[in-house]
C-alpha atoms as a PDB file:
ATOM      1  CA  UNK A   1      68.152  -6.810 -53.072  1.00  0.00           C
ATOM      2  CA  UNK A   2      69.890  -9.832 -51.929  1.00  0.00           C
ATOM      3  CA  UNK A   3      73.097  -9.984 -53.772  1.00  0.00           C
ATOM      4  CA  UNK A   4      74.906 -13.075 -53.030  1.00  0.00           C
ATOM      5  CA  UNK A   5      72.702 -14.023 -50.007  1.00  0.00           C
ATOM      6  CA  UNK A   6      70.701 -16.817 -52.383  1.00  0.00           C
ATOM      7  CA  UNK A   7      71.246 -18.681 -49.461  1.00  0.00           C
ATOM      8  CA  UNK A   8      69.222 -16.660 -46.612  1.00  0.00           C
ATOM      9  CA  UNK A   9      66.025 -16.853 -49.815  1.00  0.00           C
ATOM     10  CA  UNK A  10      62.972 -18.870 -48.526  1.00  0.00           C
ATOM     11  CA  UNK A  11      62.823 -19.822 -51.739  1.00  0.00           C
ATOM     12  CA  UNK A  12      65.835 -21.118 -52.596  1.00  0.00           C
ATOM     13  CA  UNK A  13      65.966 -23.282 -49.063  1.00  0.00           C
ATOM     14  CA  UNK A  14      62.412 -24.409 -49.940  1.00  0.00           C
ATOM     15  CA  UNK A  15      64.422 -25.622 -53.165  1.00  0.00           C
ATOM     16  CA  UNK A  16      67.099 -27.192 -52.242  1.00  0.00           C
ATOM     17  CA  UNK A  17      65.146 -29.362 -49.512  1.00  0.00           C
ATOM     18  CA  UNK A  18      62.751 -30.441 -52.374  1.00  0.00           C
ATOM     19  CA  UNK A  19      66.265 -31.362 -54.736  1.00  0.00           C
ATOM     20  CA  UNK A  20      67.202 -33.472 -51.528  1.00  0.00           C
ATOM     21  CA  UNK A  21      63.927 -35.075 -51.335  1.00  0.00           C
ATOM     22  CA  UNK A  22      63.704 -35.735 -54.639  1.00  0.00           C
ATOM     23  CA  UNK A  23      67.075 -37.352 -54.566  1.00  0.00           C
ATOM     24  CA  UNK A  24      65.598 -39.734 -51.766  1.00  0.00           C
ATOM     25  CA  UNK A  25      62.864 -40.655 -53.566  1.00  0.00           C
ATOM     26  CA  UNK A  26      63.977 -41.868 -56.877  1.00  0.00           C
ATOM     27  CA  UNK A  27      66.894 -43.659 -55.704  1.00  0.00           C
ATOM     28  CA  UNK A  28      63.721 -46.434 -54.545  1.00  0.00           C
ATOM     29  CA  UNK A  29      61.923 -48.942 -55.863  1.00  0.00           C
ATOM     30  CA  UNK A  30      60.958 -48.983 -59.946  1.00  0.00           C
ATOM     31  CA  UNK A  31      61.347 -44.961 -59.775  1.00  0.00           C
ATOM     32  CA  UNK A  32      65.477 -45.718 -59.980  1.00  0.00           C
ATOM     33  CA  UNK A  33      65.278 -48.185 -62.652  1.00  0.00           C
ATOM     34  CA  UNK A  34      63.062 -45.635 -64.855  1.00  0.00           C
ATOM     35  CA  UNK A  35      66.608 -43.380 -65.657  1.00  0.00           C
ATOM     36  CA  UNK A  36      64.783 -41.730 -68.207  1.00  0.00           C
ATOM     37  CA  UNK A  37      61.762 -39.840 -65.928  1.00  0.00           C
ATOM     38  CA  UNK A  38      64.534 -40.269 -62.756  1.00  0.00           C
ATOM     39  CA  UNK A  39      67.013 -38.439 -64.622  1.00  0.00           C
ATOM     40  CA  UNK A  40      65.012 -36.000 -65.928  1.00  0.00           C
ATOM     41  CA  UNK A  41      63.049 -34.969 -62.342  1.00  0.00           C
ATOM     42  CA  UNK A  42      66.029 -34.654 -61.010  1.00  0.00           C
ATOM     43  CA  UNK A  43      67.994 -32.539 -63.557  1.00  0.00           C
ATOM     44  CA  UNK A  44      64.724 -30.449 -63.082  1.00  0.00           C
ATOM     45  CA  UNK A  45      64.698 -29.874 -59.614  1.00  0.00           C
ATOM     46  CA  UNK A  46      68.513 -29.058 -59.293  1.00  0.00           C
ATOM     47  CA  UNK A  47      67.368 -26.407 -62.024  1.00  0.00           C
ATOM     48  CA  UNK A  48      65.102 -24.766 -59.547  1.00  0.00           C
ATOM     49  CA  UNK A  49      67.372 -24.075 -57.057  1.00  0.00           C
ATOM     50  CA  UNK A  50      70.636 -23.250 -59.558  1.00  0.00           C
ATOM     51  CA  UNK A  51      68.096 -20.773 -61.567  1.00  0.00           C
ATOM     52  CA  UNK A  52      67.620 -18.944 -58.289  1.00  0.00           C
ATOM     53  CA  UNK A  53      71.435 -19.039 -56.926  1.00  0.00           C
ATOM     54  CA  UNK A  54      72.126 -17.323 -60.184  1.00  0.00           C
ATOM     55  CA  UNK A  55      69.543 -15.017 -60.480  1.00  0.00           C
ATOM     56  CA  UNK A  56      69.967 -13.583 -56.640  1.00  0.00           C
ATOM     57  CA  UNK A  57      73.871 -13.384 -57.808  1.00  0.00           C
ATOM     58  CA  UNK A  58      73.072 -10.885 -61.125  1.00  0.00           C
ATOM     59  CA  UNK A  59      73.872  -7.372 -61.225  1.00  0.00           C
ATOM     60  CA  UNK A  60      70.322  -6.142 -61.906  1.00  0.00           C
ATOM     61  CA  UNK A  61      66.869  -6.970 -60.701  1.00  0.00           C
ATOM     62  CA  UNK A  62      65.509  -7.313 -64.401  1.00  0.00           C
ATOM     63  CA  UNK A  63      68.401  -9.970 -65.160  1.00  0.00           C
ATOM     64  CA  UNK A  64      67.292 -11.682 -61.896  1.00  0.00           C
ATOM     65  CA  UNK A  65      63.695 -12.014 -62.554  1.00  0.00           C
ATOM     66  CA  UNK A  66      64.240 -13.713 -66.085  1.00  0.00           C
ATOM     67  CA  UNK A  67      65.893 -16.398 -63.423  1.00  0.00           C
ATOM     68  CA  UNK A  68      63.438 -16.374 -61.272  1.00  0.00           C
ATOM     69  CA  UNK A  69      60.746 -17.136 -63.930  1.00  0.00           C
ATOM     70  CA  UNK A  70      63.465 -20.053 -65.726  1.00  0.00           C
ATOM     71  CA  UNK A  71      63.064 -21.745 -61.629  1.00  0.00           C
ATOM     72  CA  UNK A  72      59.518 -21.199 -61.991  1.00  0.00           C
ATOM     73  CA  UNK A  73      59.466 -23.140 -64.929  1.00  0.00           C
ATOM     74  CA  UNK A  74      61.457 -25.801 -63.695  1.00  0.00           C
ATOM     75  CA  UNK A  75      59.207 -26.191 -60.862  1.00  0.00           C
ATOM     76  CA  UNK A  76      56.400 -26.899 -63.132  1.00  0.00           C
ATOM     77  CA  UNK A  77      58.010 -28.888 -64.868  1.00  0.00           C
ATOM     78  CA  UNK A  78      59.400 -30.829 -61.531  1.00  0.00           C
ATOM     79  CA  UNK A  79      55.455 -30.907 -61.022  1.00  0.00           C
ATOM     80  CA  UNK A  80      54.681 -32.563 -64.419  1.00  0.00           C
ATOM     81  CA  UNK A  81      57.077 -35.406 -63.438  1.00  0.00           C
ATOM     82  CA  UNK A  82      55.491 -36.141 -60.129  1.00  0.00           C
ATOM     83  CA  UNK A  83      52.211 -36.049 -61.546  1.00  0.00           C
ATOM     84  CA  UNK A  84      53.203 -38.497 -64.347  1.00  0.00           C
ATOM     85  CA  UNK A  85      55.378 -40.583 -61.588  1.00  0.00           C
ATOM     86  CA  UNK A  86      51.896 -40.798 -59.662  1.00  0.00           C
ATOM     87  CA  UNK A  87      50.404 -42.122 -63.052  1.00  0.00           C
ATOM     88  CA  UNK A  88      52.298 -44.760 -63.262  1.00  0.00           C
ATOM     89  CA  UNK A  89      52.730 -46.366 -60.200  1.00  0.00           C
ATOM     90  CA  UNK A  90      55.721 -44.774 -58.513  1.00  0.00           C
ATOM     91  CA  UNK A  91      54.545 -42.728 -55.962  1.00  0.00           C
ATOM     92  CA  UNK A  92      51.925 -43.510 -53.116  1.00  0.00           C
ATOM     93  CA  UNK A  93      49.218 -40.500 -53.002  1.00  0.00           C
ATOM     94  CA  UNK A  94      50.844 -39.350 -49.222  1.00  0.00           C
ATOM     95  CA  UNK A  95      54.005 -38.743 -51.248  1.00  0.00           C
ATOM     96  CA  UNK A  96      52.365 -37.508 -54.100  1.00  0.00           C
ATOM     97  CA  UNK A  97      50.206 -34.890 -52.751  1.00  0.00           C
ATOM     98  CA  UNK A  98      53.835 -33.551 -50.212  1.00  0.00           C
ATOM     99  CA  UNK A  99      55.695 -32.854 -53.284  1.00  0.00           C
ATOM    100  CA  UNK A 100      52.733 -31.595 -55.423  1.00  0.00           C
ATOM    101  CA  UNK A 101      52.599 -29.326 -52.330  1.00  0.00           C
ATOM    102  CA  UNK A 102      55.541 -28.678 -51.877  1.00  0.00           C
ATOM    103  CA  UNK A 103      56.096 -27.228 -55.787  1.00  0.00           C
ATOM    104  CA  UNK A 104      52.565 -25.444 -55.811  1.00  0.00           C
ATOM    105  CA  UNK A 105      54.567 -23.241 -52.515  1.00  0.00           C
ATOM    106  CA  UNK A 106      57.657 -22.955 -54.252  1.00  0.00           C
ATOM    107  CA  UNK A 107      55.878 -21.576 -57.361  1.00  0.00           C
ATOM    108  CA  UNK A 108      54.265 -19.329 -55.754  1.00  0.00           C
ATOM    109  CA  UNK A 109      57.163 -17.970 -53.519  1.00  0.00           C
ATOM    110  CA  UNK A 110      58.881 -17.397 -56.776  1.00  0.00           C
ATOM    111  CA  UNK A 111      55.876 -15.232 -58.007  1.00  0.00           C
ATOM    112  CA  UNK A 112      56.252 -13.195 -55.013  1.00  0.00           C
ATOM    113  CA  UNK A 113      59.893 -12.758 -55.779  1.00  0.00           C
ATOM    114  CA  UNK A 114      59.049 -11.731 -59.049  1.00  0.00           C
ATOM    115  CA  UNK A 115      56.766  -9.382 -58.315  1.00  0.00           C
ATOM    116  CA  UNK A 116      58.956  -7.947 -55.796  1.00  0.00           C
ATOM    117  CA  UNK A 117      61.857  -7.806 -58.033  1.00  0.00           C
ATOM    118  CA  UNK A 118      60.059  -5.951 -60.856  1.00  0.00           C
ATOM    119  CA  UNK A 119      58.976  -3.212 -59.190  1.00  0.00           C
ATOM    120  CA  UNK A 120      62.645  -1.661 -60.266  1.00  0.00           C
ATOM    121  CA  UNK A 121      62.090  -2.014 -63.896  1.00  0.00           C
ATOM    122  CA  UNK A 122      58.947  -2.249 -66.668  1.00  0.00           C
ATOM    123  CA  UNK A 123      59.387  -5.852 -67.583  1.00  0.00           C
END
């Protein structure tokens, strides 16, 4: 499948947007004096995007998927931060409940992938 065209994936669009947004967000407010949760949410969310970049660009679909599921991962974890963010103060719910979408879509466009991706090989 896509083979260097990480770039025309859904997915990986849906990714990078939510990396930007990210970005946005926790340069504000008490979210970009907290370096430890800001740094980590954003290493996190880069991770989602990077996991599927390199994934798209390996030379087999089994090597791809153990990407795929590394972004998935990331994106729950992404989700952990926002929720925990939320907790304490440094999101309002609006903004809360776009990115908690906006990960819940992501995680499941990557199960698609995977699923989609496996059918080559017996995981």
């Amino acid at each position: 499948m896509g083979k260097g065209g990480f770039q025309s994936l859904k997915v990986w669009q849906k990714s990078r947007e939510l990396a930007v947004h990210i970005y946005q967000i926790t340069n504000e407010g008490a979210f970009n004096k907290d370096f430890g949760l800001r740094d980590q949410i954003r290493r996190a969310v880069i991770s989602i995007a990077s996991n599927i970049a390199e994934g798209d660009e390996r030379e087999t679909d089994k090597e791809a998927v153990r990407y795929f599921y590394i972004a998935k991962g990331s994106s729950a974890e992404v989700l952990t931060h926002i929720i925990i963010a939320y907790d304490v103060g440094y999101l309002q719910q609006e903004i809360f409940k776009e990115l908690e979408q906006r990960c819940i879509d992501i995680s499941s466009m990557l199960s698609k992938l995977i699923s989609a991706r496996s059918k080559t090989f017996r995981p």
